[in-house]
N, C-alpha and C. Protein backbone atom coordinates (compact mmCIF):
# COMPACT_ATOMS: atom_id res chain seq x y z
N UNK A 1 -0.06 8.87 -21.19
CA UNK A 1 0.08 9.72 -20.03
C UNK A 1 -0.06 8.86 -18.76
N UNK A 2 0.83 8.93 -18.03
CA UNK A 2 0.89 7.96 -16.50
C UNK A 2 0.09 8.82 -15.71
N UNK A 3 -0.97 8.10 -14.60
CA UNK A 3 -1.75 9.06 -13.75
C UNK A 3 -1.01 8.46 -12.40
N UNK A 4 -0.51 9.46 -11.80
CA UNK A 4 -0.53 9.04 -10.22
C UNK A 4 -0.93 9.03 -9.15
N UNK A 5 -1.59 8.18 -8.30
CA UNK A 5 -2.56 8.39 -7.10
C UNK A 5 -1.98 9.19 -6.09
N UNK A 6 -2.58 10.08 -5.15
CA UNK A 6 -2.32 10.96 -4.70
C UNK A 6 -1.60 10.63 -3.35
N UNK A 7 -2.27 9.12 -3.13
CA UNK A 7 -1.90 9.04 -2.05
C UNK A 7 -0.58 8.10 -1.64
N UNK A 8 -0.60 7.24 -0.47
CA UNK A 8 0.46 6.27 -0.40
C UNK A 8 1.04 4.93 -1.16
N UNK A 9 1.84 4.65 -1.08
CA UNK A 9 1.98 3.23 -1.20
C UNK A 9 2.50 2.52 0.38
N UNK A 10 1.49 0.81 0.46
CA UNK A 10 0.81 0.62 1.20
C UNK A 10 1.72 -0.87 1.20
N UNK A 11 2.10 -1.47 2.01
CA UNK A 11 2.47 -3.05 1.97
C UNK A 11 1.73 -3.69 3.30
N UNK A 12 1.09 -4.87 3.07
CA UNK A 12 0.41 -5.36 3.99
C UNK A 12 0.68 -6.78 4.56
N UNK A 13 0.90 -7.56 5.02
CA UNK A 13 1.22 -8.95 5.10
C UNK A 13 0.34 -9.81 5.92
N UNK A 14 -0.35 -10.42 5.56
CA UNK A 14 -1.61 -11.57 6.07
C UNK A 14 -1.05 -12.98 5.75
N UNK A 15 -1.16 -13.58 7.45
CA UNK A 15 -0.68 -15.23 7.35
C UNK A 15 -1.66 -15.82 6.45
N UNK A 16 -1.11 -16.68 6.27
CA UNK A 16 -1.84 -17.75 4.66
C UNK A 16 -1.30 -17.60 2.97
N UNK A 17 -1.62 -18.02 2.38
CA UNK A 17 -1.13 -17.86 1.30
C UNK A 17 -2.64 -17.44 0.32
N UNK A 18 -3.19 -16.66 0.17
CA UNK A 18 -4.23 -16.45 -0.70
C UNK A 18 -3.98 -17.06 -1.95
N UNK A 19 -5.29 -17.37 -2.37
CA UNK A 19 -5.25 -18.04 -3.74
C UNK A 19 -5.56 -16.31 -4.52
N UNK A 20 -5.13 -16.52 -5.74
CA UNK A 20 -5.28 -15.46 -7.05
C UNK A 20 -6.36 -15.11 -6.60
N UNK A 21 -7.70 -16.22 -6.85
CA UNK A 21 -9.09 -15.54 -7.30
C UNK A 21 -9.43 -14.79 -6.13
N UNK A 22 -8.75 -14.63 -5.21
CA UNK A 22 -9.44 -13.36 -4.19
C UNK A 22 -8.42 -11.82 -4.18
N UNK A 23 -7.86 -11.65 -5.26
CA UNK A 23 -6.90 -10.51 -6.00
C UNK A 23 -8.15 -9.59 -6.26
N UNK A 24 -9.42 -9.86 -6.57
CA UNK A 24 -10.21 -8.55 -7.25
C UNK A 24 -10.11 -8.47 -5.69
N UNK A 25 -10.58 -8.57 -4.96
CA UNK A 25 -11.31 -7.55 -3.41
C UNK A 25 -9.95 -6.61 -2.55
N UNK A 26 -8.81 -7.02 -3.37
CA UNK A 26 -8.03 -5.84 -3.12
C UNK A 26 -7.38 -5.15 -4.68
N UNK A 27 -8.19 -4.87 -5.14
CA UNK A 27 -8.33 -3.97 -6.80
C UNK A 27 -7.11 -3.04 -6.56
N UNK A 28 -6.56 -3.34 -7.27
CA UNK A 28 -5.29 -2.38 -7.42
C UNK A 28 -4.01 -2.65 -6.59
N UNK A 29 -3.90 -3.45 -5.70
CA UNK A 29 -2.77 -3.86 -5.42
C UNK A 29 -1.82 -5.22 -5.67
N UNK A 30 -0.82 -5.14 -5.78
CA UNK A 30 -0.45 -6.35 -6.23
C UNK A 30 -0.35 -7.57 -5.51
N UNK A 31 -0.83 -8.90 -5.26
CA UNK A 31 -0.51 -9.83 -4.12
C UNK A 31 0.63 -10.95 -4.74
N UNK A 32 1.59 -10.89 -3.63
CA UNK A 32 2.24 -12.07 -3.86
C UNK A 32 2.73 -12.64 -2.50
N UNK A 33 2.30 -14.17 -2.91
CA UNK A 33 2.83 -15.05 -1.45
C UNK A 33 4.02 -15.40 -1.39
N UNK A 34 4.68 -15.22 -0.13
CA UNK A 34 5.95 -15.61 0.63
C UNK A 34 5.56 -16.39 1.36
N UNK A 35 6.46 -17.51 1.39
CA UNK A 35 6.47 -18.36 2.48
C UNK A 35 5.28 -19.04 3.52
N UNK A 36 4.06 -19.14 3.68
CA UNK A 36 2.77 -18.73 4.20
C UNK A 36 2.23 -17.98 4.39
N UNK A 37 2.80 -16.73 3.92
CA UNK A 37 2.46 -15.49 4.18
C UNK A 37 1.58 -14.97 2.43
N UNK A 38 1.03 -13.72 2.57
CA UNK A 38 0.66 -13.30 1.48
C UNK A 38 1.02 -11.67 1.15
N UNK A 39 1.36 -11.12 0.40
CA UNK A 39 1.85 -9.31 0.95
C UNK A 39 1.25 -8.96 -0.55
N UNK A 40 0.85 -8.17 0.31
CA UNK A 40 -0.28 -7.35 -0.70
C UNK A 40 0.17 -5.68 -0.72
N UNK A 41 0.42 -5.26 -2.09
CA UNK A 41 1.24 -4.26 -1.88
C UNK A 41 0.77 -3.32 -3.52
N UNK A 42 0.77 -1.49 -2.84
CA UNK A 42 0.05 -1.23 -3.94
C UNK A 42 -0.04 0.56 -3.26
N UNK A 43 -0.49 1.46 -4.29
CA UNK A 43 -0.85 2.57 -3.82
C UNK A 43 -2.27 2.61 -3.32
N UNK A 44 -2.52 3.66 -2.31
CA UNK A 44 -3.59 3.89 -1.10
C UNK A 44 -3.84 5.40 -1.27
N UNK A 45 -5.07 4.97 -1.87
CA UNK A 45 -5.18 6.86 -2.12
C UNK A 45 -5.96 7.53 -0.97
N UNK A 46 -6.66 6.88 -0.26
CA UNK A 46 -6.46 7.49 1.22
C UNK A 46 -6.80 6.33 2.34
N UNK A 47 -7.36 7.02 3.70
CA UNK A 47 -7.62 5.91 4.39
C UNK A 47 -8.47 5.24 4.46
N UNK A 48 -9.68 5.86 4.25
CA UNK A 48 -10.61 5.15 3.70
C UNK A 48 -10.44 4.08 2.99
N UNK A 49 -10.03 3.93 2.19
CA UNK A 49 -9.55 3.08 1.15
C UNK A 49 -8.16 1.82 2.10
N UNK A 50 -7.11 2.28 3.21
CA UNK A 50 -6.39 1.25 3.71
C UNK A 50 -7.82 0.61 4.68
N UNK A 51 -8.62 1.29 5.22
CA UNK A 51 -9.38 0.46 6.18
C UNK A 51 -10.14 -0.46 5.52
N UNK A 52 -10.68 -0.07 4.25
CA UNK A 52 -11.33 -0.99 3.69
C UNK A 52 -10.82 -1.97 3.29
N UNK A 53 -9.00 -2.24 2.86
CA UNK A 53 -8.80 -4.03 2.67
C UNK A 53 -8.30 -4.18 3.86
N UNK A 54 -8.15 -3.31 5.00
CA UNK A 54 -7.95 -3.92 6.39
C UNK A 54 -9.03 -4.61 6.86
N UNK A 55 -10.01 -4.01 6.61
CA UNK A 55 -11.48 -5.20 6.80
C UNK A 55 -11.65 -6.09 5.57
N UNK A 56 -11.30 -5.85 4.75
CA UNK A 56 -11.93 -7.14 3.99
C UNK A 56 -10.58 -8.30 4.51
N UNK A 57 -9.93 -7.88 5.36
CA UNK A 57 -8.82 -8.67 5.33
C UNK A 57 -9.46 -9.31 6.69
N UNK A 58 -10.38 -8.80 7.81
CA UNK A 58 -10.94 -9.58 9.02
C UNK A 58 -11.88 -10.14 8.32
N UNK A 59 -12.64 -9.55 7.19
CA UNK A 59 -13.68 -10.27 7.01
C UNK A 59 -14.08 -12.14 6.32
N UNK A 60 -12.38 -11.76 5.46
CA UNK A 60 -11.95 -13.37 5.32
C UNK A 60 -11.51 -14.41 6.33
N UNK A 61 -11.32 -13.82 7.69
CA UNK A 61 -11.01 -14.42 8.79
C UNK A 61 -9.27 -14.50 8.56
N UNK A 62 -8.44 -14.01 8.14
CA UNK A 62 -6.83 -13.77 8.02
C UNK A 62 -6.55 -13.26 8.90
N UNK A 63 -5.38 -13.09 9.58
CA UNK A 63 -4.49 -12.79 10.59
C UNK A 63 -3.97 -11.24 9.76
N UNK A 64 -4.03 -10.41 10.24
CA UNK A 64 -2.92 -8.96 9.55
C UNK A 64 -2.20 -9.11 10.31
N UNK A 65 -1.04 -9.60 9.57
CA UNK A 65 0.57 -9.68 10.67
C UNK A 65 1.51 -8.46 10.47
N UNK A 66 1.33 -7.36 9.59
CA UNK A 66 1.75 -5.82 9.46
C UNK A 66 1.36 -5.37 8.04
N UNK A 67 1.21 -3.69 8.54
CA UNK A 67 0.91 -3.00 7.70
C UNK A 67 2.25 -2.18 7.71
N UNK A 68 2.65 -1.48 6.59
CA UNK A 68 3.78 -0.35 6.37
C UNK A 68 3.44 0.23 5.07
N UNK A 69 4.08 1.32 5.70
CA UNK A 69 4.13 2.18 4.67
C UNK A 69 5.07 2.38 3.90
N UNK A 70 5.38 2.53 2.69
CA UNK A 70 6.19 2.78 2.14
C UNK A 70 7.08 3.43 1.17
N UNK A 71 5.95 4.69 1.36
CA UNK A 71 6.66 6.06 0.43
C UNK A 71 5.08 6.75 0.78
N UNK A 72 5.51 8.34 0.73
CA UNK A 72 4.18 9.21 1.08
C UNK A 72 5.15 9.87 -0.01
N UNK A 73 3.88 10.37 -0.84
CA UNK A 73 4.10 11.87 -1.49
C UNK A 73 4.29 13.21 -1.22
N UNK A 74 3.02 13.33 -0.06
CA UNK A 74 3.50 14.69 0.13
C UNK A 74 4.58 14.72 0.94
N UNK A 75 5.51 13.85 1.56
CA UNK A 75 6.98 13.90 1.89
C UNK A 75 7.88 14.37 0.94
N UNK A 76 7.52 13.27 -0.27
CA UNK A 76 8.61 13.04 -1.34
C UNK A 76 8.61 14.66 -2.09
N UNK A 77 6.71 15.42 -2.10
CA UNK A 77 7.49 16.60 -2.49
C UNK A 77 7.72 17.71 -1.72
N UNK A 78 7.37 17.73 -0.19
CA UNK A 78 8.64 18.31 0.33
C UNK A 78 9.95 18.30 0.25
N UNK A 79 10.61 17.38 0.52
CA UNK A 79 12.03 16.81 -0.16
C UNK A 79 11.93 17.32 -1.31
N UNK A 80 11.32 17.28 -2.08
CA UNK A 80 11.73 17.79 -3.22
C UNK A 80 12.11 19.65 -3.54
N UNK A 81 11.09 20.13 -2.80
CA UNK A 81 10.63 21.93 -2.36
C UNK A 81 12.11 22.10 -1.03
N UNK A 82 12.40 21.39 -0.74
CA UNK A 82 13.41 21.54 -0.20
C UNK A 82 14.36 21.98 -0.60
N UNK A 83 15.18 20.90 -1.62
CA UNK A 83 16.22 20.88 -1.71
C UNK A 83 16.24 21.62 -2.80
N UNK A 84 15.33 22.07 -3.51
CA UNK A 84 15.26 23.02 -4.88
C UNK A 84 16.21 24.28 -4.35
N UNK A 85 15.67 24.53 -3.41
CA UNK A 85 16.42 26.10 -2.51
C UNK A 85 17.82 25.76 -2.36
N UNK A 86 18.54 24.52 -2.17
CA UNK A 86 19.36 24.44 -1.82
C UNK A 86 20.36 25.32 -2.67
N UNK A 87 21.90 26.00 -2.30
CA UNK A 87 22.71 26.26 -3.00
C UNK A 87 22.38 27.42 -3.54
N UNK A 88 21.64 28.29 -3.50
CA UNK A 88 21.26 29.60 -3.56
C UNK A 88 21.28 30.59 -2.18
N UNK A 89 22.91 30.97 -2.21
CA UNK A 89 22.06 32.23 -1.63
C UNK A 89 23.02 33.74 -1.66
């Protein structure tokens, strides 16, 4: 059975290239480095949870060069409650 978090998915990008072993202090998202960069990318089940690797991200002394978002649910099921109606009437 797949569980899905309720909340967003989250892409983040911090100058430097992180090494692996600092992957646990953002638990659950995936990191991979580009170019000097590092993008850390993953679902955000709320904000609580984005502020907290937004600080662990000052607290390593890293640059946050952007955050985005990149899919919300409760959009996706509006869109979805939407278009169900469609073509009925």
């Amino acid at each position: 059975m797949e569980r899905r978090a309720r909340g967003a998915t989250y892409k983040l990008v911090v100058r430097g290239e992180l090494d692996s072993r600092f992957a646990y202090l953002f638990s659950g998202m995936q990191m991979k480095r580009v170019e000097g960069t590092t993008v850390l990318a993953g679902s955000v089940i709320d904000q609580a949870q984005l502020y907290g690797f937004i600080e662990r991200i000052e607290e390593l002394g890293l640059e946050l060069l952007s955050v985005e978002q990149t899919s919300d649910p409760s959009r996706d099921n509006a869109n979805a409650g939407s278009s169900a109606g469609k073509g009925r009437e």
